[in-house]
Protein backbone atom coordinates (compact mmCIF):
# COMPACT_ATOMS: atom_id res chain seq x y z
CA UNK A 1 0.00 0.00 0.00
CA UNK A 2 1.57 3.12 -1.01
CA UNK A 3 -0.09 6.58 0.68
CA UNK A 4 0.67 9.31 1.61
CA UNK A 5 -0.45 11.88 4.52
CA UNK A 6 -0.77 15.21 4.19
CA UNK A 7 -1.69 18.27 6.54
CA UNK A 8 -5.35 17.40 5.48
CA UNK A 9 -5.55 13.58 5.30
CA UNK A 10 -3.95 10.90 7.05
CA UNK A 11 -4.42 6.90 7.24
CA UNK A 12 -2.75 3.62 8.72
CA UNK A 13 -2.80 0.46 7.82
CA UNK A 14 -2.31 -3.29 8.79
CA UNK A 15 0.54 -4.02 6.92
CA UNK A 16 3.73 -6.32 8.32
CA UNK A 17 6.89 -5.44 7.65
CA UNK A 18 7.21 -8.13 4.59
CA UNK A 19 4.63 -5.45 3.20
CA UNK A 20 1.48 -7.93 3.29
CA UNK A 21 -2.13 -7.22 5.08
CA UNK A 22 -1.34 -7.99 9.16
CA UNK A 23 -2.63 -11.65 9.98
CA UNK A 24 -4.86 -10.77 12.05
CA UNK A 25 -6.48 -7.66 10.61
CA UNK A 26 -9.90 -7.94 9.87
CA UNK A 27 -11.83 -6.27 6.37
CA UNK A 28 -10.80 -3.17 7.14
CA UNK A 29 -7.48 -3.39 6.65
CA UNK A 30 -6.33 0.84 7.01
CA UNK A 31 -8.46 3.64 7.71
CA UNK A 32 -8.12 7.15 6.03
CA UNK A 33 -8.89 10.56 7.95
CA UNK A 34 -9.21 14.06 6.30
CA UNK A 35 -10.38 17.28 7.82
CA UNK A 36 -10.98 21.07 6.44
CA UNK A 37 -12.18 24.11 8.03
CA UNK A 38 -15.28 23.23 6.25
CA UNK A 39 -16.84 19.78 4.95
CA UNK A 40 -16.45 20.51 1.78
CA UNK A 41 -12.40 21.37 2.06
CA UNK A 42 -12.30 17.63 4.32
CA UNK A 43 -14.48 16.16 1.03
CA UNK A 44 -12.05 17.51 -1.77
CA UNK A 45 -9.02 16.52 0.61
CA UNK A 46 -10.25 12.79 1.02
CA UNK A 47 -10.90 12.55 -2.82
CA UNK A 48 -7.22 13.55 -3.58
CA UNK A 49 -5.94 10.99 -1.14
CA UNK A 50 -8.11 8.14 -2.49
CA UNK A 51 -7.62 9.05 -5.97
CA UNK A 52 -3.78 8.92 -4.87
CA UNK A 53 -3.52 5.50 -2.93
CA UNK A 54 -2.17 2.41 -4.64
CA UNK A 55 -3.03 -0.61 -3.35
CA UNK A 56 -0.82 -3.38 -5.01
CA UNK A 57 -1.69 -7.52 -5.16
CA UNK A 58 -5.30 -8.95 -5.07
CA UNK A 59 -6.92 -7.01 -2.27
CA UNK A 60 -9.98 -6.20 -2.78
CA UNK A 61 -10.95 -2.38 -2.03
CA UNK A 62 -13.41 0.15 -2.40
CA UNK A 63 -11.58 3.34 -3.28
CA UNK A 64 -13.16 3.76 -6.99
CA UNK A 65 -16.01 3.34 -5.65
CA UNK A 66 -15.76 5.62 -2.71
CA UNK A 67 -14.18 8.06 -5.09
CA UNK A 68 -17.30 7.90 -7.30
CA UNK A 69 -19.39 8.46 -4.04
CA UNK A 70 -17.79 11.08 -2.87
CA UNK A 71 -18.16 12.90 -5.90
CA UNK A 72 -22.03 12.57 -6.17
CA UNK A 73 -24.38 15.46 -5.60
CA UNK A 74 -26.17 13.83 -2.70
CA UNK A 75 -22.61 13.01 -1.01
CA UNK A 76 -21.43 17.15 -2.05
CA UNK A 77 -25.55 18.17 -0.71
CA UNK A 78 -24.73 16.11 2.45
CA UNK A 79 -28.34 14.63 1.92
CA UNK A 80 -26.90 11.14 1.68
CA UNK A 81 -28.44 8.16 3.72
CA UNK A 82 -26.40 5.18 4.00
């Protein structure tokens, strides 16, 4: 997994030191944080993190997709209901 912080966004992740997914991490295998003075700067920040991150091997992950969501009107409108 390749990522990197910044001042806005920031992650960690269950990798070993061989650079494989942690034996005993679960599905979520690293979580990504951003903040902004508003939700909109914390939005943009998160999308240039995801669109950034490369995962390498066959894990399975969601970042297209969560790109893709955050980029929808109802995600930008914060009228969104997961």
């Amino acid at each position: 997994i390749k990522f990197q912080s910044s001042v806005s966004c920031w992650g960690y992740f269950s990798v070993g030191a061989n650079g494989g997914i942690h034996e005993y991490a679960d599905s979520q295998f690293g979580h990504i944080f951003a903040h902004g003075a508003t939700r909109e700067e914390a939005r943009k920040a998160l999308m240039l993190s995801l669109r950034n991150i490369d995962v390498v091997g066959t894990i399975r992950n969601p970042v297209e997709y969560l790109v893709e969501l955050l980029g929808m009107n109802s995600c930008i409108g914060n009228t969104i209901d997961t």
